[in-house]
Protein backbone atom coordinates (compact mmCIF):
# COMPACT_ATOMS: atom_id res chain seq x y z
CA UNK A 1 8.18 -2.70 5.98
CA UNK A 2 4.79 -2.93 4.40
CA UNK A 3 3.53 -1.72 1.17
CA UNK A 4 1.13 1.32 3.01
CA UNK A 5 4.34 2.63 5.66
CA UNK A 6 5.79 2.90 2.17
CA UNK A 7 3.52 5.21 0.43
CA UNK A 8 2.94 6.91 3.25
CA UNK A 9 7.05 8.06 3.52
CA UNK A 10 6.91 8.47 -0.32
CA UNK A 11 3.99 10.61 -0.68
CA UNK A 12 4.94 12.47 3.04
CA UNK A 13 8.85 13.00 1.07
CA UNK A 14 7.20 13.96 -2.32
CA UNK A 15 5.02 16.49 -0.63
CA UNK A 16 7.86 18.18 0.97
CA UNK A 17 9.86 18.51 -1.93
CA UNK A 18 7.15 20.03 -4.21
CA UNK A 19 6.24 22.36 -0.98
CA UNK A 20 10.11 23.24 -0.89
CA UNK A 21 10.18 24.27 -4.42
CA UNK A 22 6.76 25.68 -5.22
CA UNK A 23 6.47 28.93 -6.89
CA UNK A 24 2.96 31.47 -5.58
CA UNK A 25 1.31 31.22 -2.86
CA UNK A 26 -2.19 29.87 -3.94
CA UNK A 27 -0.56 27.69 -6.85
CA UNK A 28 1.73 26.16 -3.60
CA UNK A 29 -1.93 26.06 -1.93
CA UNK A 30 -3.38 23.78 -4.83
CA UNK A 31 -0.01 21.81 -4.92
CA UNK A 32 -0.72 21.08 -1.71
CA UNK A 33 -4.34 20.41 -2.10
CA UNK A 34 -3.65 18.52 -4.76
CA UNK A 35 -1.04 16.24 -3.35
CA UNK A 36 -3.36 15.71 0.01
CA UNK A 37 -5.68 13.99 -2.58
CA UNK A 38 -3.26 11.85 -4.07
CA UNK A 39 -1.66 10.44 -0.59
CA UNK A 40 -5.09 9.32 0.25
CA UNK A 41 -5.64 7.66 -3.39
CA UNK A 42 -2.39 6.04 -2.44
CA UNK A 43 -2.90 5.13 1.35
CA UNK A 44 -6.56 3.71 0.02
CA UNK A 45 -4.44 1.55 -2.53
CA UNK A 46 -1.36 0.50 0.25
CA UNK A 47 -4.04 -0.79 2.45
CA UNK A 48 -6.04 -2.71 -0.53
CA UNK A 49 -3.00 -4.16 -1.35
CA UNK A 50 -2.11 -5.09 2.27
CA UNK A 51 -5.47 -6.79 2.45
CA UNK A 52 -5.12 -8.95 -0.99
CA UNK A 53 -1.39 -9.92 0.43
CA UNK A 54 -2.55 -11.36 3.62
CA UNK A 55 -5.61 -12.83 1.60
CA UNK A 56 -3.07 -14.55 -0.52
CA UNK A 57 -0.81 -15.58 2.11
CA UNK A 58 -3.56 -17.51 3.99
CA UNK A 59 -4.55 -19.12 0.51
CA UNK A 60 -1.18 -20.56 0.09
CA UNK A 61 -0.94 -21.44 3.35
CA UNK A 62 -4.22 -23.64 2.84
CA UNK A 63 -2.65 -24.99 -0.45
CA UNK A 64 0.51 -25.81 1.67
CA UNK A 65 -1.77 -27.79 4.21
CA UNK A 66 -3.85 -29.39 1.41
CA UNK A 67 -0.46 -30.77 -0.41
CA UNK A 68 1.02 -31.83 2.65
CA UNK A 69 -2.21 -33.91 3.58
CA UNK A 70 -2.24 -35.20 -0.29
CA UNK A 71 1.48 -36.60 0.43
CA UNK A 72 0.48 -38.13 3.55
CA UNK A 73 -2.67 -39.88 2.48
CA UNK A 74 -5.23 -38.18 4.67
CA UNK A 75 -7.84 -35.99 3.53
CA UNK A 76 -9.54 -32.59 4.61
């Protein structure tokens, strides 16, 4: 599962849960507003971190190659 599917069923879960169990009616309002804000901090994160995983994944793979053509002799 990646990092941003996640957040999202964290911050989806956490919402719920403080929507369940809040108090007036415009303090639930800015709970809510206030929690909107933070899933999109955190969906803005998931999918920076998504990008910086893949980024590192294709950098070891190019390490990988560059060992492998070390050990054989050849160069790139």
């Amino acid at each position: 599962m990646k990092k941003s599917t996640l957040f999202s069923w964290l911050s989806f879960l956490g919402m719920a849960l403080l929507l369940s169990c809040g108090s007036g009616g415009g303090q639930k309002q800015a709970e809510e507003e206030q929690l909107k804000a933070e899933i999109q901090t955190l969906d803005s994160i998931s999918v920076e971190l998504d990008t910086v995983i893949e980024s590192i994944e294709k950098n070891t793979e190019q390490l990988k190659d560059a060992l492998d053509a070390l050990d054989t002799g050849e160069e790139q």
